[in-house]
Protein backbone atom coordinates (compact mmCIF):
# COMPACT_ATOMS: atom_id res chain seq x y z
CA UNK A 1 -7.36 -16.72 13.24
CA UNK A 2 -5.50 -13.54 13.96
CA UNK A 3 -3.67 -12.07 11.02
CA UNK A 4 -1.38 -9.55 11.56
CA UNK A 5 -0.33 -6.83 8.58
CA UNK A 6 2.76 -5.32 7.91
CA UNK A 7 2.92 -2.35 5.08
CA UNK A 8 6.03 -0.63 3.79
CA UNK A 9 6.39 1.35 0.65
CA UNK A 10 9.33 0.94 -1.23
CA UNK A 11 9.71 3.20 -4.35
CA UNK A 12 12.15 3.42 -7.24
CA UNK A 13 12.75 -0.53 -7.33
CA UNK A 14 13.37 -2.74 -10.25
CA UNK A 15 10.14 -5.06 -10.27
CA UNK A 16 11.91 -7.81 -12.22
CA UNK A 17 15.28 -8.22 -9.73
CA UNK A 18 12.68 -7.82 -6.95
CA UNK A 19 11.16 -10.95 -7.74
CA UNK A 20 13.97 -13.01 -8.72
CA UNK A 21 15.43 -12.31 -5.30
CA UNK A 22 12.17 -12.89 -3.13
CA UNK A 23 11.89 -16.17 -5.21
CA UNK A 24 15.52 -16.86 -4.45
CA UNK A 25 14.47 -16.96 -0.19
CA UNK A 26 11.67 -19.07 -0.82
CA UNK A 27 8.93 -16.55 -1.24
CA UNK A 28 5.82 -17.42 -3.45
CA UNK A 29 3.47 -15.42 -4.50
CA UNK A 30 0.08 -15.29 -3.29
CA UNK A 31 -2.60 -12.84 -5.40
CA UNK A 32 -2.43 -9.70 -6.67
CA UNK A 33 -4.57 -6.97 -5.49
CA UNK A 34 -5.43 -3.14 -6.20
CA UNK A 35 -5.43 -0.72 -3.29
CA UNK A 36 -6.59 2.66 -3.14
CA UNK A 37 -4.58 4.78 -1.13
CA UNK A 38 -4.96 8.61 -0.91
CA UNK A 39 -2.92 10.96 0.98
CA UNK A 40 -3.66 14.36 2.06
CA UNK A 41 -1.24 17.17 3.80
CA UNK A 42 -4.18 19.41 5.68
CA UNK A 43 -3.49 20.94 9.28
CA UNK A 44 -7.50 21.34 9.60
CA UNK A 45 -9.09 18.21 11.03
CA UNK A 46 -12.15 19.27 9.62
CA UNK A 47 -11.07 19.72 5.85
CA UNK A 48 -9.24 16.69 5.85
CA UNK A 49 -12.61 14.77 6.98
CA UNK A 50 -14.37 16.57 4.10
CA UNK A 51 -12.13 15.54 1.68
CA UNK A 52 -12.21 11.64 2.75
CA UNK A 53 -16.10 12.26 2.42
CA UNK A 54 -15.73 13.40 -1.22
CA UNK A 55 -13.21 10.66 -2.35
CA UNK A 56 -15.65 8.27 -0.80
CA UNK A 57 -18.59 9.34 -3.25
């Protein structure tokens, strides 16, 4: 199978009326899951690869 993801962030929402309304079209929900995400604002490609590295350890 070929699964195909789609991400989009959505901030300031409120959690409750988001889930009444996706319930409201039909959607169910699935699972819940914890994702790591880190960010970084570095003009050196080097850095920025040193930095991954450390988060990783």
């Amino acid at each position: 199978m070929n699964y195909q993801e789609l991400e989009i962030k959505i901030l300031k929402i409120n959690k409750e009326e988001m889930i009444t309304k996706l319930e409201s079209i039909g959607a169910t929900y699935k699972r819940s899951r914890v994702q790591k995400i880190y960010t970084y604002d570095c003009y050196d490609p080097i850095l920025m690869y040193k930095l991954a590295l450390e988060d990783i350890k």
